[in-house]
Protein backbone atom coordinates (compact mmCIF):
# COMPACT_ATOMS: atom_id res chain seq x y z
CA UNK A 1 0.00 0.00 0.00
CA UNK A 2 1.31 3.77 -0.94
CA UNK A 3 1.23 5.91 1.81
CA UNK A 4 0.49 9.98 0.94
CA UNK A 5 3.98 12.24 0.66
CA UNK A 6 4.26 14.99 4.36
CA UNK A 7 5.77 18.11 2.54
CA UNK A 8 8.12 19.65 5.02
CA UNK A 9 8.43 23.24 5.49
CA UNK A 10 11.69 24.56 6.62
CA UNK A 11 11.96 26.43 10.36
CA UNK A 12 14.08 29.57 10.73
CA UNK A 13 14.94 31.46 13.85
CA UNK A 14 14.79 34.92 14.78
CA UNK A 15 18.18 35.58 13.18
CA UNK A 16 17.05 33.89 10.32
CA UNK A 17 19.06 30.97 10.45
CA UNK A 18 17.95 27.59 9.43
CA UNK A 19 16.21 26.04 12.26
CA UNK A 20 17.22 22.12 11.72
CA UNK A 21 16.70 21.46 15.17
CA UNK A 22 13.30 22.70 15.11
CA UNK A 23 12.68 21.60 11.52
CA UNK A 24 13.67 18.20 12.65
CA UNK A 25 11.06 18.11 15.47
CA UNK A 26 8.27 19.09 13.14
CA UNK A 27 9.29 16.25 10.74
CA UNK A 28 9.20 13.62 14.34
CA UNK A 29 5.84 15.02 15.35
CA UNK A 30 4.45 13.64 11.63
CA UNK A 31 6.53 10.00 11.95
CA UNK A 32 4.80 9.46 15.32
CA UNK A 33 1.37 10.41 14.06
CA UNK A 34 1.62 8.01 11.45
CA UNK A 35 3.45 9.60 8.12
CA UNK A 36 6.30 6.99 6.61
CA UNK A 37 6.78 9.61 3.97
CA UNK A 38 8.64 12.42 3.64
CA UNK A 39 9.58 15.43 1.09
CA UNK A 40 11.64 18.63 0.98
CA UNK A 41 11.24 20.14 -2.02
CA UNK A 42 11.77 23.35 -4.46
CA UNK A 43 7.87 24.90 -3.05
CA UNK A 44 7.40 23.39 0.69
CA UNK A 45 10.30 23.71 1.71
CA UNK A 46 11.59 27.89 0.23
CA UNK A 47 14.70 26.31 -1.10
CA UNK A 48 15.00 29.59 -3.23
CA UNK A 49 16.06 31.44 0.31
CA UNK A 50 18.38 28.52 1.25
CA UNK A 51 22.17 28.13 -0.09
CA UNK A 52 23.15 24.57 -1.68
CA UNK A 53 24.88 23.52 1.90
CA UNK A 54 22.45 24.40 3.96
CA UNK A 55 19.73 22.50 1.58
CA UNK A 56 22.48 19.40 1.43
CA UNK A 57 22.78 20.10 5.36
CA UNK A 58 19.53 19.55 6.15
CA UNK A 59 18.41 16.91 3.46
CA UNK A 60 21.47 14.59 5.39
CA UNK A 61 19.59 15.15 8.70
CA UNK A 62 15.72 14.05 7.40
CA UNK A 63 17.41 11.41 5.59
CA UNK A 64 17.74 9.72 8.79
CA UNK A 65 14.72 9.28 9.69
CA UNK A 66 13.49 5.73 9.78
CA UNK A 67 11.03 5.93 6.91
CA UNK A 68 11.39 7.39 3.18
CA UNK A 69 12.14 10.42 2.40
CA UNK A 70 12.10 12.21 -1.00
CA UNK A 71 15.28 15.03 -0.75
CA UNK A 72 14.82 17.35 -3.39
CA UNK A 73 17.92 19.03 -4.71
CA UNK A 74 17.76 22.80 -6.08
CA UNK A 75 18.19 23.77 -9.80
CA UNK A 76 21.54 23.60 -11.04
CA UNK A 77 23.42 22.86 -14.06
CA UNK A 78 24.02 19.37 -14.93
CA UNK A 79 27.88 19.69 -13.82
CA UNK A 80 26.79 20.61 -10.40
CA UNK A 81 23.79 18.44 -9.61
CA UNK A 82 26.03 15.77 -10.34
CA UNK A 83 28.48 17.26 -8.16
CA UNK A 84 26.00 17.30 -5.65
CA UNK A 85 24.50 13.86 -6.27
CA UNK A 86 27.90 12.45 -5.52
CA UNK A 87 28.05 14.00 -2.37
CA UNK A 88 24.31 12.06 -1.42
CA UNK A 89 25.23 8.92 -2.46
CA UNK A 90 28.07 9.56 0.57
CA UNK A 91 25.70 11.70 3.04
CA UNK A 92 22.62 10.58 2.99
CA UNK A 93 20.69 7.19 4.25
CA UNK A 94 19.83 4.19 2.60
CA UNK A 95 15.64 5.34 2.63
CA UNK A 96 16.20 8.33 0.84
CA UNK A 97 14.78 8.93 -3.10
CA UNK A 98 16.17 12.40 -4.69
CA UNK A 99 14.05 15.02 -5.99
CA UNK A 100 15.02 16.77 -9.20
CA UNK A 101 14.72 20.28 -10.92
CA UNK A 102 14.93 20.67 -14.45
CA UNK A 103 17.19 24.16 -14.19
CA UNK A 104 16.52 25.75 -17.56
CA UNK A 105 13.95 26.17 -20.73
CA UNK A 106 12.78 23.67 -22.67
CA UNK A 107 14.18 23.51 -25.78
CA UNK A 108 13.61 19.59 -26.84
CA UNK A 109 12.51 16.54 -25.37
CA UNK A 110 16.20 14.92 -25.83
CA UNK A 111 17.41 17.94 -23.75
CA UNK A 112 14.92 17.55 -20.93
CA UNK A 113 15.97 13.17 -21.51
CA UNK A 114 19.71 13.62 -21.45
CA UNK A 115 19.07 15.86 -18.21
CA UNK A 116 17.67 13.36 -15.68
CA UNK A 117 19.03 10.34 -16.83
CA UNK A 118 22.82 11.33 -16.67
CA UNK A 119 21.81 12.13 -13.08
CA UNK A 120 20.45 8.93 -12.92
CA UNK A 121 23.16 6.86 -14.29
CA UNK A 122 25.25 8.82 -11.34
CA UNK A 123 22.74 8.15 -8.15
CA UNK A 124 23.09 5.46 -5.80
CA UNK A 125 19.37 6.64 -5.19
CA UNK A 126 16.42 5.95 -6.96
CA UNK A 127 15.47 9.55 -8.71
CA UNK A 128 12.39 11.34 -8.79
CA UNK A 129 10.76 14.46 -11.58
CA UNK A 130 9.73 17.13 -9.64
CA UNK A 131 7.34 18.18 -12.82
CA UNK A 132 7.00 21.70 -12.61
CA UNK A 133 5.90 23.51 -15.78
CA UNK A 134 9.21 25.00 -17.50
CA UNK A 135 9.60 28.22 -19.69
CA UNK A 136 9.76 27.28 -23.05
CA UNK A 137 12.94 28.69 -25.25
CA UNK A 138 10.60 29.98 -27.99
CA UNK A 139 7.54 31.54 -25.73
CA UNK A 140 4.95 30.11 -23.44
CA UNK A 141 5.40 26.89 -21.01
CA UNK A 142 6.30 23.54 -21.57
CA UNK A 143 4.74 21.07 -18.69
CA UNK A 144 5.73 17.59 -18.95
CA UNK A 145 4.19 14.91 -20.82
CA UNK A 146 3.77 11.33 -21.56
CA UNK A 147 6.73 11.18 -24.38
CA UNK A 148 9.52 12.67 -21.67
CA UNK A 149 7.56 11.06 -19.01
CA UNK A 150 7.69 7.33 -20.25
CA UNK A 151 11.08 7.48 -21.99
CA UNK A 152 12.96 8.67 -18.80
CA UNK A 153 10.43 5.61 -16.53
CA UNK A 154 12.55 3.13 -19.00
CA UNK A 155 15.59 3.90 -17.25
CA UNK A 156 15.80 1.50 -13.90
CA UNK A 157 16.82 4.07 -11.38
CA UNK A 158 14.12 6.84 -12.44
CA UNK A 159 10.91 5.60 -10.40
CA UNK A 160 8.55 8.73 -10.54
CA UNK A 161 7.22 12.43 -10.43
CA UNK A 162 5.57 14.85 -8.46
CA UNK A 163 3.26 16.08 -10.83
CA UNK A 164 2.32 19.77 -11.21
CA UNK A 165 0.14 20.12 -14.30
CA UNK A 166 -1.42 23.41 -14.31
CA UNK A 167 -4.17 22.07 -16.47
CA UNK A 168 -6.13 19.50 -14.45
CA UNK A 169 -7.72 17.55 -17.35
CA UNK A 170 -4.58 17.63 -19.05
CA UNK A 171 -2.93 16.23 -16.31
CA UNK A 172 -5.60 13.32 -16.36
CA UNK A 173 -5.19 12.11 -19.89
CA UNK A 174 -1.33 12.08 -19.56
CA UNK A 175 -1.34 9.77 -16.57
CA UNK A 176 -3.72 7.76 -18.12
CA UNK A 177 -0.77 7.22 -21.16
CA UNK A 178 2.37 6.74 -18.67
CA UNK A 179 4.11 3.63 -18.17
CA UNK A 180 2.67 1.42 -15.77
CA UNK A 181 4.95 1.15 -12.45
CA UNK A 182 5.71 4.41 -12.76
CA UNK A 183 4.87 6.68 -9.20
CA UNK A 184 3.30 9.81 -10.04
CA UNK A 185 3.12 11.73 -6.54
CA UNK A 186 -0.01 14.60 -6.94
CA UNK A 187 0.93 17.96 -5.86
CA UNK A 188 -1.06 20.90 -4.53
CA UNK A 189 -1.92 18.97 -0.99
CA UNK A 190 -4.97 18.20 -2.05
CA UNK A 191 -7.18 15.29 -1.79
CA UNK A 192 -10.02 16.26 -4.00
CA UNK A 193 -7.15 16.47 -7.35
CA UNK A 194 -6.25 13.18 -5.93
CA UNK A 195 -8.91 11.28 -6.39
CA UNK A 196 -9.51 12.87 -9.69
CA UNK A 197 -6.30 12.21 -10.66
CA UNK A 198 -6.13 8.52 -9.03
CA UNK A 199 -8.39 7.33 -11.73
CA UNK A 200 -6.10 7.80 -14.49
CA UNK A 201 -3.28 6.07 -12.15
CA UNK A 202 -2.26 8.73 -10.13
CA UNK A 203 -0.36 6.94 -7.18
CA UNK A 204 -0.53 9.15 -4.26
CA UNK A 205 -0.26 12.87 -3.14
CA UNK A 206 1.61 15.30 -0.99
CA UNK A 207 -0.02 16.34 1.79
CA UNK A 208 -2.15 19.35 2.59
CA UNK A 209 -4.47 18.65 5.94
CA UNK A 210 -2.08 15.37 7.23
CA UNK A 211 0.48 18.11 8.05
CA UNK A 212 -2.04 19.07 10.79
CA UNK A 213 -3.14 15.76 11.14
CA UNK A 214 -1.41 12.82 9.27
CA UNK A 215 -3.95 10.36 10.01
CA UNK A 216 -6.93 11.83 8.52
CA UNK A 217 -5.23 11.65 4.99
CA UNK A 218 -3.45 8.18 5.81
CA UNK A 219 -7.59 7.03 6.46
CA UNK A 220 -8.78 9.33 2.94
CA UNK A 221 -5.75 6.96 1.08
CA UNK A 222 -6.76 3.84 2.27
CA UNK A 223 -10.74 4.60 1.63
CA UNK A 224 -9.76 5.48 -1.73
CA UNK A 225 -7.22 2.13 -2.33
CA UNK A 226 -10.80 0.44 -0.86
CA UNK A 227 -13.11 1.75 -3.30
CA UNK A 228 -14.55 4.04 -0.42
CA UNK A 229 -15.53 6.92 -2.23
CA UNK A 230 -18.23 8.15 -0.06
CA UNK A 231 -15.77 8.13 3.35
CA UNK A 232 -13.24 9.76 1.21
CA UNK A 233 -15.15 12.34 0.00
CA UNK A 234 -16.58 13.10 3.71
CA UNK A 235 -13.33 13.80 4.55
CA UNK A 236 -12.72 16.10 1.85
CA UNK A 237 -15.84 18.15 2.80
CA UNK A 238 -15.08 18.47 6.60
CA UNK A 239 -11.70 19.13 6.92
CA UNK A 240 -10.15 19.86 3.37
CA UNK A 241 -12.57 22.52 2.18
CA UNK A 242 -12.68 24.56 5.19
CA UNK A 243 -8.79 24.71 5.48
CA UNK A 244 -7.92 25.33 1.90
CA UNK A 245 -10.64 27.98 1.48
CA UNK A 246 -8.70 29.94 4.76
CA UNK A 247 -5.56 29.07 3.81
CA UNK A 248 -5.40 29.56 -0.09
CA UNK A 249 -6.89 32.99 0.82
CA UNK A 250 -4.07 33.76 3.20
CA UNK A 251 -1.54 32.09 1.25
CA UNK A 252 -0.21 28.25 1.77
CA UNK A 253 2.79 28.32 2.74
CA UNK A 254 2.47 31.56 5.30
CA UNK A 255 -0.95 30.05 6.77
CA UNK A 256 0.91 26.70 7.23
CA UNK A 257 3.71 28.26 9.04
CA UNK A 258 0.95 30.33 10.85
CA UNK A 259 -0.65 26.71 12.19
CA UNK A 260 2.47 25.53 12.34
CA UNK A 261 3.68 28.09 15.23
CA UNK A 262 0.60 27.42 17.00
CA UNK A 263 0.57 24.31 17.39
CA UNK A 264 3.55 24.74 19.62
CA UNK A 265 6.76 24.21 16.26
CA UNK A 266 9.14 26.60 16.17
CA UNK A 267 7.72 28.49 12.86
CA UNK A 268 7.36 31.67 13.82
CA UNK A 269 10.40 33.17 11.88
CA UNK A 270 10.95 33.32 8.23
CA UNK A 271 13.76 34.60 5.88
CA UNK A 272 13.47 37.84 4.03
CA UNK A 273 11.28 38.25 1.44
CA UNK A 274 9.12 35.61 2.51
CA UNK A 275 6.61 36.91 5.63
CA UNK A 276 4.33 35.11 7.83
CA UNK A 277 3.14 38.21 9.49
CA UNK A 278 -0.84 37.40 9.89
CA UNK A 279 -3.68 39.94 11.69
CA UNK A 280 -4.69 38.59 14.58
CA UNK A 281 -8.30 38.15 12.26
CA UNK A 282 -6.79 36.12 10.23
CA UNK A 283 -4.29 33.82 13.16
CA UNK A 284 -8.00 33.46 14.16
CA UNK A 285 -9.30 31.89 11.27
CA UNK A 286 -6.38 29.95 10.77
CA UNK A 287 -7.21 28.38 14.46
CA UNK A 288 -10.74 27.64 13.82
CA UNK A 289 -9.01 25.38 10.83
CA UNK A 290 -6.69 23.80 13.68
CA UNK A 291 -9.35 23.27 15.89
CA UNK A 292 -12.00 21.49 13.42
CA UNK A 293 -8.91 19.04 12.02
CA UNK A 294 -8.01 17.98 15.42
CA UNK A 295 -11.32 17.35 16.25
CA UNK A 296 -11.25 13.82 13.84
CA UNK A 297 -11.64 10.78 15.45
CA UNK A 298 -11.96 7.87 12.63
């Protein structure tokens, strides 16, 4: 059985350090609630305010925890993600899967294909898309698609993506075309594009509500691997729809860290630009979120 993916925001303190210690205890409090999953990545986890070493610093310490974790590696050039890949395959854990950018514009499918699997070729871990849409070199966006997707899932060590189409019924026919074995990880921590998506063979998704609450989207998973449509879709309707309509008006990541901070994790801090400065209207409405998730009993 595939277990959804806990997206893990990074902590900072005051001086706007990286908070690993603090990070670290977040990242517990979801392995004893029931989450055998976990992700840094390019979104949850601001890697655009973090250098390389202190994204390789903190990716060594998560990939100790006793359970899988998906380490997602910033955009670089090929020459220095394999640099850094080299330094994983000492560093990090024997669990861990890596998590890749494509750095630049599409300009052909061969490019995008020569990318990832020379990183593969050089991992001792298996590799993972992260499938955000890319600028294309001659206008407009490319966003990845069954012919990259399958030719790279031939390659042994390349095992799936987190997929970001921005066009939901898009996003449905592709999956419905990849390779089968291939893991295609749903973004946008939600359960309702989930089970849209799980019908063209999406395998799981990252996390929106579980990072409240893991178990109440551990239970929506296994009602949907059961068939259990109605349960899952309760679920959706009491605790996914009130949070997202809050916290999407706030913004994600800031009304995360927000509930985060008080729920008693060291996320009140963030590095400049990014602000989690909240009215005390809206810390209000972010705590009437808290409240109704923790509230679940199965």
């Amino acid at each position: 059985m595939i277990n959804p993916v806990f997206g893990i925001p990074v902590s900072f303190t005051s001086e706007q350090h990286v908070g690993i210690k603090a990070t670290l205890e977040y990242c517990d409090y979801l392995k004893r609630n029931g989450a055998s999953r976990l992700m840094t990545t390019a979104g949850t986890s601001t890697f655009n305010l973090l250098s390389n070493k202190e994204i390789h610093d903190l990716n060594i310490e998560i990939s100790k925890f006793n359970c899988e974790t998906f380490l997602g590696l910033p955009a670089m050039s090929l020459h220095h993600t394999l640099e850094m890949v080299r330094k994983c395959n000492t560093d990090f854990s024997e669990n861990s899967k890596l998590l890749l950018l494509f750095p630049e514009r599409f300009y052909s499918y061969s490019q995008l294909i020569e990318y990832f699997i020379s990183i593969a070729d050089a991992s001792k871990f298996p590799i993972y898309i992260h499938g955000k849409t890319i600028r294309n070199a001659v206008g407009g966006n490319y966003d990845y698609c069954e012919k990259v997707v399958n030719a790279l899932s031939i390659h042994p060590n390349i095992c799936g993506m987190k997929e970001e189409h921005p066009n939901l019924n898009k996003s449905f026919n592709q999956l419905a075309n990849f390779n089968s074995g291939f893991e295609t990880i749903v973004a946008g921590g939600s359960m309702r594009r989930f089970m849209f998506l799980n019908a063209a063979g999406a395998s799981t998704f990252l996390t929106g509500v579980g990072n409240i609450l893991p178990q109440i989207e551990i239970d929506f998973q296994t009602y949907i691997n059961n068939n259990d449509l109605t349960s899952a879709k309760n679920l959706i309707n009491q605790y996914e729809t009130p949070m997202f309509s809050t916290f999407m008006k706030l913004g994600w990541h800031r009304a995360l860290r927000c509930a985060l901070h008080l729920m008693g994790f060291d996320y009140n801090y963030a590095r400049k630009p990014f602000s989690v400065d909240l009215n005390k209207e809206d810390v209000k409405q972010v705590q009437v979120c808290i409240d109704n998730i923790k509230e679940y009993k199965k």
